[in-house]
Protein backbone atom coordinates (compact mmCIF):
# COMPACT_ATOMS: atom_id res chain seq x y z
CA UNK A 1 0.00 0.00 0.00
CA UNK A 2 3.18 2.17 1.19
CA UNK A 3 4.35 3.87 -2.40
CA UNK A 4 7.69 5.31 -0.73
CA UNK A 5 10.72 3.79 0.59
CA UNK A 6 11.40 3.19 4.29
CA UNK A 7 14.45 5.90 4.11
CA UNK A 8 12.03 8.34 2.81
CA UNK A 9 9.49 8.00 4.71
CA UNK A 10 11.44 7.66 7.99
CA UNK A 11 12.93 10.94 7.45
CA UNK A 12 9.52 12.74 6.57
CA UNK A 13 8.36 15.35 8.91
CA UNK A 14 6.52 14.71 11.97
CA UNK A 15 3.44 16.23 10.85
CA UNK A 16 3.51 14.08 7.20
CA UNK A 17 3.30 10.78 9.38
CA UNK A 18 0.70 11.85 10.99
CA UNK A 19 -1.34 12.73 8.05
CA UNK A 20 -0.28 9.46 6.76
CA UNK A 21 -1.71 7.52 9.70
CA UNK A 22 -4.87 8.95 10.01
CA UNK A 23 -5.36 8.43 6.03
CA UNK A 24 -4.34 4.71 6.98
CA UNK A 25 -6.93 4.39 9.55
CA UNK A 26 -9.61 6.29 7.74
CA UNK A 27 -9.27 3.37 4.78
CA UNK A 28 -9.19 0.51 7.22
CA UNK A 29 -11.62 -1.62 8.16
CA UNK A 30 -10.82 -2.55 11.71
CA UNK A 31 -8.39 -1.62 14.20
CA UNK A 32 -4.92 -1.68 12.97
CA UNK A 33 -1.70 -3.00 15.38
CA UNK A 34 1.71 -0.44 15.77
CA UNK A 35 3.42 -3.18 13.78
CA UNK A 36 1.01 -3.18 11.19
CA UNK A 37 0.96 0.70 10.46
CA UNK A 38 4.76 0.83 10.51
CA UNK A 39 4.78 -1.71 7.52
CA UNK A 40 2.07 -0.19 5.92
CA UNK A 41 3.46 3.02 5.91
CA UNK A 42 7.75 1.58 5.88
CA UNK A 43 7.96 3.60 8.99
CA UNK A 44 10.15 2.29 11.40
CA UNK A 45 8.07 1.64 14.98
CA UNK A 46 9.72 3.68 16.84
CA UNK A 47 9.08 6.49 14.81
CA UNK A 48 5.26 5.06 14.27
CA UNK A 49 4.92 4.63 18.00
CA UNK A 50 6.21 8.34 18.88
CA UNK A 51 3.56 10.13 15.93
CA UNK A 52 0.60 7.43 17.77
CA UNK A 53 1.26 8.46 20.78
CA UNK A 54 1.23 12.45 19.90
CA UNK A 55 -2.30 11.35 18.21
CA UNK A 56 -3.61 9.39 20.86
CA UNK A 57 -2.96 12.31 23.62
CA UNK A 58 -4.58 14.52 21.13
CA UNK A 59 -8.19 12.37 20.93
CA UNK A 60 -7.14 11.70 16.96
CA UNK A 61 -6.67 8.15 17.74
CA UNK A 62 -7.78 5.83 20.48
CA UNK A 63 -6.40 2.79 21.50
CA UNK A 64 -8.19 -0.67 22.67
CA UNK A 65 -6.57 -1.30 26.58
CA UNK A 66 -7.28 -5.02 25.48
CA UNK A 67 -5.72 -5.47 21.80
CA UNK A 68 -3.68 -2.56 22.17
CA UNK A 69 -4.75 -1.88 18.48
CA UNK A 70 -5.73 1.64 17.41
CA UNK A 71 -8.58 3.31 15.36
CA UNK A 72 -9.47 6.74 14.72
CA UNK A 73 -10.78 9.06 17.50
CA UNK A 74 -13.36 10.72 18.53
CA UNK A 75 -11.19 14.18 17.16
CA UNK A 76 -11.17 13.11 13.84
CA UNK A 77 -14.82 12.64 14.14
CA UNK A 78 -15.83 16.16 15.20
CA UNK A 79 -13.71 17.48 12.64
CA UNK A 80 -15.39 15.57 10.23
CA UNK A 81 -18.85 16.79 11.43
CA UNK A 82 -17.24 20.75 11.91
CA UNK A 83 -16.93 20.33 7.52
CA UNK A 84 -20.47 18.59 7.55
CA UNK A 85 -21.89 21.68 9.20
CA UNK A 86 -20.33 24.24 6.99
CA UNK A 87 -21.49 22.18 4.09
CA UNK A 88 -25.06 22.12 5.01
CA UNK A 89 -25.11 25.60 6.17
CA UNK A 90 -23.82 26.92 2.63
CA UNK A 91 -26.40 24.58 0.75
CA UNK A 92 -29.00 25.59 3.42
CA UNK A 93 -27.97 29.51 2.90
CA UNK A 94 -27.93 29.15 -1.69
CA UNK A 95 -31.22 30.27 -1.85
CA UNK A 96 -31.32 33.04 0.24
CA UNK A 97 -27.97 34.69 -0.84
CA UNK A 98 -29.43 34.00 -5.06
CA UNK A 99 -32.17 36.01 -3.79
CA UNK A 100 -30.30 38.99 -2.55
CA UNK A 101 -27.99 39.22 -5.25
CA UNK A 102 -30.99 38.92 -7.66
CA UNK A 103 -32.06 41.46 -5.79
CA UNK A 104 -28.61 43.89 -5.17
CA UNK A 105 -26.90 42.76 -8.60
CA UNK A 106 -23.67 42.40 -5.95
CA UNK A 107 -21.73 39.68 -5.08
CA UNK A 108 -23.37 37.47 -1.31
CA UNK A 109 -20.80 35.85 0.52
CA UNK A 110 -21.60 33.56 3.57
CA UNK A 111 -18.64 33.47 6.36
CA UNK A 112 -18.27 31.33 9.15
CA UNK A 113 -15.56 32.19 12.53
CA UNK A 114 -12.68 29.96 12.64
CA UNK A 115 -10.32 31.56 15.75
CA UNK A 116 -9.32 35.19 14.64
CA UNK A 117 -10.24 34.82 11.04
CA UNK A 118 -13.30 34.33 9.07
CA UNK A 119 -13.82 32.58 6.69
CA UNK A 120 -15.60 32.31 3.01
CA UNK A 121 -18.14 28.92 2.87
CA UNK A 122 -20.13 29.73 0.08
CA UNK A 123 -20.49 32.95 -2.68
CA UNK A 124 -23.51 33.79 -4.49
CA UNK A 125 -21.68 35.66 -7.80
CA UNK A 126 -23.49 39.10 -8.68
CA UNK A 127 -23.03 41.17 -12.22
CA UNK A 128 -20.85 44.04 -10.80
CA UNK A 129 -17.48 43.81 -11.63
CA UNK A 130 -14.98 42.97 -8.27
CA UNK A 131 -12.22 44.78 -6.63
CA UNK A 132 -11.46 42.33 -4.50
CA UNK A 133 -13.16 39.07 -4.49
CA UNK A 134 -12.47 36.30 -1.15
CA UNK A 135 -12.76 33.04 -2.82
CA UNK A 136 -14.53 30.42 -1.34
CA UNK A 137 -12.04 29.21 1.58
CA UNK A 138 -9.97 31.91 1.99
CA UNK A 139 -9.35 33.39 5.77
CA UNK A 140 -9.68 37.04 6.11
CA UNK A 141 -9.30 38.69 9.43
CA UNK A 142 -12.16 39.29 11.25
CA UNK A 143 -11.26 42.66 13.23
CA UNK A 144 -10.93 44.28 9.47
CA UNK A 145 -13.79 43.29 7.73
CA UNK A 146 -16.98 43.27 7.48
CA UNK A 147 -17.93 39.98 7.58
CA UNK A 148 -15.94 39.12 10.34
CA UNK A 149 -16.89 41.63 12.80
CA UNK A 150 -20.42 40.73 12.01
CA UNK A 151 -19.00 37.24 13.49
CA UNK A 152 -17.07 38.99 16.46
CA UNK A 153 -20.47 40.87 17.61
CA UNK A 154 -21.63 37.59 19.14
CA UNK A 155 -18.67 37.21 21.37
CA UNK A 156 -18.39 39.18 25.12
CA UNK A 157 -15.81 41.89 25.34
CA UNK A 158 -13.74 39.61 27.33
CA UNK A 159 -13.44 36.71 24.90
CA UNK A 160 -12.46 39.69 22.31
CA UNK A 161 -9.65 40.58 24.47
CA UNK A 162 -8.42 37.31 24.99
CA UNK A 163 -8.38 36.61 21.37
CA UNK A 164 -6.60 39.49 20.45
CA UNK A 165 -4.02 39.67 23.50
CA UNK A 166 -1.37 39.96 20.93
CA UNK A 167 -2.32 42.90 19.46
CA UNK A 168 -3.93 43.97 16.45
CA UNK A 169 -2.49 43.71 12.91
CA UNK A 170 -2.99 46.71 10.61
CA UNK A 171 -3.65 46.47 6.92
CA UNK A 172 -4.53 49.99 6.63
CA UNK A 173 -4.88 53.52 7.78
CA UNK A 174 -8.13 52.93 8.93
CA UNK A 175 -8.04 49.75 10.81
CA UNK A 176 -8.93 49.41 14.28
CA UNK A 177 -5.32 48.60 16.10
CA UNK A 178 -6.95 49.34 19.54
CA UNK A 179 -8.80 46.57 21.49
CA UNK A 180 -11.13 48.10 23.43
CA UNK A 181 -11.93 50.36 20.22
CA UNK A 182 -12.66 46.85 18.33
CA UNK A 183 -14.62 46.09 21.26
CA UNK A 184 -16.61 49.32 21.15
CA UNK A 185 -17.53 49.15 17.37
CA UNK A 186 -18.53 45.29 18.00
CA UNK A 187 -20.91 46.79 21.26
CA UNK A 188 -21.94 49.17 18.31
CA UNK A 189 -22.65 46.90 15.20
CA UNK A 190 -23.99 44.30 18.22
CA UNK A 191 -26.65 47.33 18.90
CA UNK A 192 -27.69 47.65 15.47
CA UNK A 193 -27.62 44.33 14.15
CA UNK A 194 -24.87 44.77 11.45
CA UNK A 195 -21.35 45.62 11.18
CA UNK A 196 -19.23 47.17 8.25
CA UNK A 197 -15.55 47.53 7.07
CA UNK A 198 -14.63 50.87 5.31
CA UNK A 199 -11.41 50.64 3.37
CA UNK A 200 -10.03 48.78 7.03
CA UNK A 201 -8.59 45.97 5.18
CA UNK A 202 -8.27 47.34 1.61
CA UNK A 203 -8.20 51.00 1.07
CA UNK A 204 -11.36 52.11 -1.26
CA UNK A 205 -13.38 49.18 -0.67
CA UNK A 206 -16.35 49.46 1.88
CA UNK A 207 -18.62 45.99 3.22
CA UNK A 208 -22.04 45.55 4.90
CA UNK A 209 -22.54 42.16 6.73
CA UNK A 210 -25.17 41.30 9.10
CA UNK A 211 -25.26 38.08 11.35
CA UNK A 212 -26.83 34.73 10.96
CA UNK A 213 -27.79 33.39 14.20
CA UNK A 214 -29.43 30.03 15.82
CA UNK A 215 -32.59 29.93 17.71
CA UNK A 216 -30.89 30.75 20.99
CA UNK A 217 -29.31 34.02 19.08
CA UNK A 218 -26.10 32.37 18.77
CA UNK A 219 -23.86 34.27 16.01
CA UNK A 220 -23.04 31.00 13.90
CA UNK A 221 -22.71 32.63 10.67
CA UNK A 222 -22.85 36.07 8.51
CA UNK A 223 -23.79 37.25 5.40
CA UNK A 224 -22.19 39.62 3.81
CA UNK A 225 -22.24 42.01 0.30
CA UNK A 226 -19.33 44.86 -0.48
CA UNK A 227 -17.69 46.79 -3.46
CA UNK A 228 -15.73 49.86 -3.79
CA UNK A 229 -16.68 53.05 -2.20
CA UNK A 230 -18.00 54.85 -5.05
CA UNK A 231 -20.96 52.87 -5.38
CA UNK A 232 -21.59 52.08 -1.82
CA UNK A 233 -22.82 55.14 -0.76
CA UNK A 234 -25.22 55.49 2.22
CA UNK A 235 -27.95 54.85 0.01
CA UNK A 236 -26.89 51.85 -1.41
CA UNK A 237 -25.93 50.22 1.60
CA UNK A 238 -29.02 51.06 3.42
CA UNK A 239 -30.26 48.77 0.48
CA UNK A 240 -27.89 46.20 1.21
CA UNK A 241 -28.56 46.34 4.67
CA UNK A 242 -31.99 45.73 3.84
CA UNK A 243 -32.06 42.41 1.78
CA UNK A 244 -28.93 41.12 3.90
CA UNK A 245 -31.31 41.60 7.10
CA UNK A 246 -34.68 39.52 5.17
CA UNK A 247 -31.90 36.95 4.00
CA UNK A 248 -30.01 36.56 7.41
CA UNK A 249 -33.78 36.37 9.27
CA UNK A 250 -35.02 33.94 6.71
CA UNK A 251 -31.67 31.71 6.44
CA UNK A 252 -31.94 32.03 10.59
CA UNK A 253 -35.07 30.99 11.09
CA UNK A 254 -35.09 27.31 8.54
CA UNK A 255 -31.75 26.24 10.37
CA UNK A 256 -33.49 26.90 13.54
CA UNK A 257 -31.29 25.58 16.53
CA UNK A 258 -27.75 24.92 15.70
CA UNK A 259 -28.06 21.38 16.65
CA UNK A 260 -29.70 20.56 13.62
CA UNK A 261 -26.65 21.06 11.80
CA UNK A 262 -25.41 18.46 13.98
């Protein structure tokens, strides 16, 4: 099954084994023994045992106390079900976001939270031509956009701070570097039930999102449509605002609680 040599694979790095292993145990179709993995994969079992044991303290793995054989754990599981739930959210959300760029002629992007960044799930393409366009998959930082402070609102101020203990990395003149300024336009945007981004992560480009919440008002999702200042005036994003809002309520209210995703 192994397509490289022992040599080559023994001297692989740490986190390539890994990978390799839980591929290995993802294809199998029981439990697999240390031995059996290191010939597998021409790994000697030293080097197996050392990357199982990193797994196993991790939850990616879990080992029989009887056989001493190993399977995938309960880790790789909720990972799994973490890309099932972005999956069904973005086919859940198609609709709604075809309706508002029907509606706006602009490009709809949905974004879910991943730690300090947010990021693209699905894209509903409108007519007007892009400045900047954040493919599907692509992590943008949530304290200078749009779409990801519409994520942020949903967090307390202390979880903000926490998150950002680091500091605050600027992209332009007009991106919040200050903390407890992010956490005052998140209070803000929390207040009104949107947030924006005006030129705070590229100059001359200004974004509307609102969020997309569960049936406890959880923030587990936003939706988002922006361009370049000239045409996003006040007027047009009051528009925007507008259709985002009916979409966001609509998209909220058939996912109902969260756990359905589940």
């Amino acid at each position: 099954m192994a397509s490289d040599s022992s040599a080559r694979s023994s001297s692989a790095p740490a986190v390539v084994r890994a990978l390799r292993i839980l591929e290995l145990l993802a294809e199998a179709d029981d439990r697999m023994s240390l031995t059996h993995i290191a010939e597998e994969l021409g790994l000697a079992k030293s080097s197996a045992h050392h990357v199982l044991s990193a797994l196993i303290d991790r939850g990616w793995v879990e080992r029989d106390p009887g056989s001493r054989e190993v399977s995938l754990g309960l880790r790789a599981w909720e990972v799994g079900q973490g890309y099932d739930v972005a999956q069904t959210l973005s086919q859940r959300a198609r609709t709604f976001m075809d309706e508002i760029r029907d509606e706006l002629g602009e490009t709809v992007r949905l974004a879910v939270r991943s730690g300090s960044d947010q990021v693209c799930i699905a894209k509903s393409a409108g007519q007007q031509k892009l400045v900047f366009d954040q493919r599907i998959g692509a992590r943008l930082p949530c304290h200078a956009t749009g779409l990801g402070k519409a994520l942020l609102s949903g967090l307390e101020p202390d979880e903000v701070r926490q998150m950002y203990a680091e500091g605050l990395e600027q992209f332009t003149e007009t991106t919040i570097i200050d903390v407890d300024e992010l956490n005052e336009n998140l209070a803000a945007a929390r207040e009104a039930g949107f947030a924006e981004d005006h030129g705070e992560y590229i100059l001359g480009i200004r974004c509307v999102a609102v969020p997309v919440r569960s049936r406890d008002g959880r923030t587990i999702a936003a939706l988002s449509v922006s361009g370049p200042t000239a045409r996003f005036d006040d007027e047009h994003i009051a528009s925007c605002l507008e259709a985002l809002r009916i979409g966001a309520d609509a998209l909220s209210a058939r996912l109902g609680d969260e756990t359905e995703l589940r």
